[in-house]
Every structure is written in structure tokens, then in C-alpha cells.
N, C-alpha and C. Protein backbone atom coordinates (compact mmCIF):
# COMPACT_ATOMS: atom_id res chain seq x y z
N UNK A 1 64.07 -6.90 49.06
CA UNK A 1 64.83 -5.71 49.42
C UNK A 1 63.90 -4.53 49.66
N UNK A 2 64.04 -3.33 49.24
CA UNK A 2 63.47 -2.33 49.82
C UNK A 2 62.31 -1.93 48.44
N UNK A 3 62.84 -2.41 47.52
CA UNK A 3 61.56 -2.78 46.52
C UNK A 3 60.61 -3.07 46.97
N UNK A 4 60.80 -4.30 47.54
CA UNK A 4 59.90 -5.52 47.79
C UNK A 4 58.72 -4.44 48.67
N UNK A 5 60.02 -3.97 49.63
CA UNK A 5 59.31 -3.56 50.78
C UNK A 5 57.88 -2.18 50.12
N UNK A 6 58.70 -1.69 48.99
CA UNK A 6 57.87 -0.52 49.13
C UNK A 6 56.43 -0.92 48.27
N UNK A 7 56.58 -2.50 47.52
CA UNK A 7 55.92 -2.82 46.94
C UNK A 7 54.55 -2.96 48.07
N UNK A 8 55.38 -3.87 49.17
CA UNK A 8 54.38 -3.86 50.15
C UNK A 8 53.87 -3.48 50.72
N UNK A 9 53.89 -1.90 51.09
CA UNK A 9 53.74 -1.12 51.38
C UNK A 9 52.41 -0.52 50.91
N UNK A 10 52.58 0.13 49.59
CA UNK A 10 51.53 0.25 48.51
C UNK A 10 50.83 -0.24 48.80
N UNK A 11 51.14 -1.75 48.19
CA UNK A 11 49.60 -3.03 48.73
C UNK A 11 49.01 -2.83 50.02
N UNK A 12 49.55 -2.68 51.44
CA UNK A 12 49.11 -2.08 52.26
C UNK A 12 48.11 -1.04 52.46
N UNK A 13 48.56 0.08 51.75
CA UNK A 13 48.02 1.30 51.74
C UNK A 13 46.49 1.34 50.76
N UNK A 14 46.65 0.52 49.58
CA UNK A 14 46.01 0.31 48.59
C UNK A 14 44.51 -0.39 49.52
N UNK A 15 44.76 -1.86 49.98
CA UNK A 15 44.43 -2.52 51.04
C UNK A 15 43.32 -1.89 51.79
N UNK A 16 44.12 -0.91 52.99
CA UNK A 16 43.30 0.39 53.98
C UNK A 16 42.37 0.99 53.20
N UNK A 17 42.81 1.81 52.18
CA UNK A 17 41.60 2.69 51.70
C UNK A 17 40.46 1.73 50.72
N UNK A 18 40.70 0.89 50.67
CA UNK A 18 39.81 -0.17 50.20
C UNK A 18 38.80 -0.62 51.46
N UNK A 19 38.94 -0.85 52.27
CA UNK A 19 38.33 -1.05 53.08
C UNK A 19 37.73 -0.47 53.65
N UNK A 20 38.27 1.08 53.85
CA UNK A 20 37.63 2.17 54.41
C UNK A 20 36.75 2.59 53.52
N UNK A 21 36.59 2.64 52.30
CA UNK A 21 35.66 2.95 50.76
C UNK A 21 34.61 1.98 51.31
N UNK A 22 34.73 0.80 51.45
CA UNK A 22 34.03 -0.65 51.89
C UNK A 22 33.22 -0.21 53.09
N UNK A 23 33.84 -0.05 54.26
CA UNK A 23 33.21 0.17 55.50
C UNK A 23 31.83 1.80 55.60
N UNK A 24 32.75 2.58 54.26
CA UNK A 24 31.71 3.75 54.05
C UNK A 24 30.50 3.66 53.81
N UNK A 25 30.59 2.87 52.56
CA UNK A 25 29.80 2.31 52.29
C UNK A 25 28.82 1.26 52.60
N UNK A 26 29.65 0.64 53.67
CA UNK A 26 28.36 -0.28 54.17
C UNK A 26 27.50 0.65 55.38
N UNK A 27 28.10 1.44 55.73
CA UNK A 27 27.50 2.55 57.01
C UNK A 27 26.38 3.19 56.38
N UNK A 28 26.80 4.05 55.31
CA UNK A 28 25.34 4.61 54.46
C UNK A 28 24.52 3.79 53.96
N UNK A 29 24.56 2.79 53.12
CA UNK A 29 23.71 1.51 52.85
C UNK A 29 22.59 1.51 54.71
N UNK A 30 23.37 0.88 55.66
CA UNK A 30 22.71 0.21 56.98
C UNK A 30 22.38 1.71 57.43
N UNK A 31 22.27 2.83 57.01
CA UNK A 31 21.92 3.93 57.59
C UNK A 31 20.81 4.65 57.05
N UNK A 32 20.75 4.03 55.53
CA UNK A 32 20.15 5.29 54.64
C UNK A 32 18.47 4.81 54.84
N UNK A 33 17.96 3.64 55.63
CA UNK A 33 16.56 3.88 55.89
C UNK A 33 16.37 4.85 56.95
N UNK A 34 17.17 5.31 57.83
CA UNK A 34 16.88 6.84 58.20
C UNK A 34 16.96 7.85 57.72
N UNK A 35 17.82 8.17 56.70
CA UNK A 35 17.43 9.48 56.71
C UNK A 35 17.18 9.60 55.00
N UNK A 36 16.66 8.41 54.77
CA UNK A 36 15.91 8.57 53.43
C UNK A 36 14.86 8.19 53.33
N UNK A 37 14.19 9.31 53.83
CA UNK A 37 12.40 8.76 54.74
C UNK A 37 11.34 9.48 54.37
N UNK A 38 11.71 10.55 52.98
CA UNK A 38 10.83 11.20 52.32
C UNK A 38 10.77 11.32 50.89
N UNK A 39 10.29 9.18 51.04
CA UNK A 39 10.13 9.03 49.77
C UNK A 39 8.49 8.61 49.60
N UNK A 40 8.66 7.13 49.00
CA UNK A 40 7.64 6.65 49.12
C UNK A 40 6.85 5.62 50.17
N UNK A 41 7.38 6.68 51.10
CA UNK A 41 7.14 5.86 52.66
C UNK A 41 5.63 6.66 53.24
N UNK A 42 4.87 6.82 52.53
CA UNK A 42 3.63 7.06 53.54
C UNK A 42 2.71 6.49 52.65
């Protein structure tokens, strides 16, 4: 019913920002040898 539905919903929503947390994070990880380049890099 509309329980169900809003249950699924949630899970949905829950889901998205999980992934988007995920995808953030893999962007800065595959990014951060640029612009973290004044370390012990010389």
C-alpha cells in the first residue's frame, strides 16, 4: 500500500545519496594526485 510505497521511496532516496557520497568520493580520491602536489613530491 502506500506504506510500502513510502517505504520505498526512502530506500530510494537513501540509495541516491549513497551513491552520490560514493561517486564524491571516488572523484577526489582519482583527483587528489593533482592537486595534492605539495607534499613529498620533489
Amino acid at each position: 500500500g502506500f506504506s510500502y510505497f513510502k517505504m520505498g521511496y526512502a530506500s530510494a532516496i537513501s540509495w541516491i545519496i549513497f551513491i552520490v557520497i560514493m561517486l564524491i568520493t571516488l572523484v577526489l580520491f582519482a583527483t587528489s594526485k593533482w592537486w595534492v602536489f605539495y607534499g613529498d613530491e620533489s
